[in-house]
Protein backbone atom coordinates (compact mmCIF):
# COMPACT_ATOMS: atom_id res chain seq x y z
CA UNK A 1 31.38 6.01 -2.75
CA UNK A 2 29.20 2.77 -3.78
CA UNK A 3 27.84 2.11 -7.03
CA UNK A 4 24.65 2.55 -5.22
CA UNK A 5 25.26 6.06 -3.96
CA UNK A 6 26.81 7.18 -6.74
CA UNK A 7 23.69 6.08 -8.46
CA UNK A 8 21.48 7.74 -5.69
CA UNK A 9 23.70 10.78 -6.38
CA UNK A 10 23.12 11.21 -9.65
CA UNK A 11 19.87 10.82 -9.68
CA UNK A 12 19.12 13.52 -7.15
CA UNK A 13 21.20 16.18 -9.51
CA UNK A 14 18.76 15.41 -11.98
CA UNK A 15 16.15 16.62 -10.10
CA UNK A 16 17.61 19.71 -8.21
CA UNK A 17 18.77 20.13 -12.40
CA UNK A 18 15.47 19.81 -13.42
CA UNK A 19 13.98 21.82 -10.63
CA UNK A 20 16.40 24.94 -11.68
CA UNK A 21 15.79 25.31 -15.63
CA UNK A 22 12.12 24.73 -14.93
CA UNK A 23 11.87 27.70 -12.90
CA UNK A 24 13.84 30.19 -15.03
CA UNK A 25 11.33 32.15 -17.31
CA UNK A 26 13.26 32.42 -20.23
CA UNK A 27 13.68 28.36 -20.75
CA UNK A 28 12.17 27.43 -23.58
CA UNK A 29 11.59 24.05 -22.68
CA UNK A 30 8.86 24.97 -19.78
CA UNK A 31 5.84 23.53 -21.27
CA UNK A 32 4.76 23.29 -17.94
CA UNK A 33 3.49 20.14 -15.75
CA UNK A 34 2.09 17.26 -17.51
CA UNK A 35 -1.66 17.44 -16.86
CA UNK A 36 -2.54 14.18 -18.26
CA UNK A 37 -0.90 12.76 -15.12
CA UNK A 38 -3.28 14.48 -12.64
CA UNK A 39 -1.09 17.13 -11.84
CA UNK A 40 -1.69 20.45 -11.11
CA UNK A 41 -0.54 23.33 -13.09
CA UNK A 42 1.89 25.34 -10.58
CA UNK A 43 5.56 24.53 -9.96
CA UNK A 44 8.02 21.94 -11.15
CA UNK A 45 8.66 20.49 -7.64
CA UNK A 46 8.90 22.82 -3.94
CA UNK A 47 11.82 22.48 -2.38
CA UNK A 48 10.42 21.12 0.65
CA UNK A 49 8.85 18.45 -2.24
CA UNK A 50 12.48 18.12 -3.42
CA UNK A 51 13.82 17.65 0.07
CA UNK A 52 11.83 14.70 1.01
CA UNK A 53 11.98 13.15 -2.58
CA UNK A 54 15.59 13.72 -2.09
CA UNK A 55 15.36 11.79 1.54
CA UNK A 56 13.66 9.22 0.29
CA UNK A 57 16.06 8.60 -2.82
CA UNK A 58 18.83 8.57 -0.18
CA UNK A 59 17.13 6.13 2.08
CA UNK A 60 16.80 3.96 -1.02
CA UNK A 61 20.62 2.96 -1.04
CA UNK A 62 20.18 1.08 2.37
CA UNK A 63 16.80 -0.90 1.74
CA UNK A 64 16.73 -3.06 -1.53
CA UNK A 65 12.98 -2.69 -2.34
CA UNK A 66 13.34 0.73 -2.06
CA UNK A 67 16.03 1.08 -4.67
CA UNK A 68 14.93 -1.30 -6.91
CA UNK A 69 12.13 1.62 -7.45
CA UNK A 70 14.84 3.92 -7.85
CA UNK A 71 16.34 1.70 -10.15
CA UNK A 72 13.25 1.16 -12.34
CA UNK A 73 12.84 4.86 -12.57
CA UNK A 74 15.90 5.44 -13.85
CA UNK A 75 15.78 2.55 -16.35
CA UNK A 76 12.52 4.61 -17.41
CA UNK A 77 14.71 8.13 -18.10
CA UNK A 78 17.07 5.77 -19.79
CA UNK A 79 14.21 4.03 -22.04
CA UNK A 80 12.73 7.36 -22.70
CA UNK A 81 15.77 8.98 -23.81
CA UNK A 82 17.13 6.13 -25.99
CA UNK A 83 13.54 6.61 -27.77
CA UNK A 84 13.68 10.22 -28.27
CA UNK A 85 17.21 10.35 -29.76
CA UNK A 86 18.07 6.55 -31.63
């Protein structure tokens, strides 16, 4: 496996992750969807949603525009979590 899909990989576990604890009811971090963002207030992510994000992410390894988006998302998680916890 390439540094790229392992990258890819990873980054769709986060969201089939994130997909499961946001739908169980006794999760105490389900503050539901951000609002602020436009979103609706229903579901974390379908799993048809998940599917094609999931698609797309795996595209992303072959085309380098495409993962340098992947890329800078997950440079975002990374940010966001080194501000939350250093």
């Amino acid at each position: 496996m390439t540094p790229r899909e392992k990258y890819v990989k990873a980054l769709k576990e986060l969201l089939e992750a994130q997909k499961e604890i946001q739908g169980q009811q006794d999760n105490p971090f389900n503050l539901g969807m951000p609002t602020h963002l436009g979103l609706s207030n229903e579901t974390f992510i379908s799993n048809e949603q998940l599917k094609e994000l999931s698609t797309i992410i795996e595209q992303a390894t072959e085309d380098n525009q495409k993962f340098a988006k992947i890329w800078n998302l997950g440079t975002d998680i990374v940010l966001k979590a080194k501000a939350i916890f250093l």
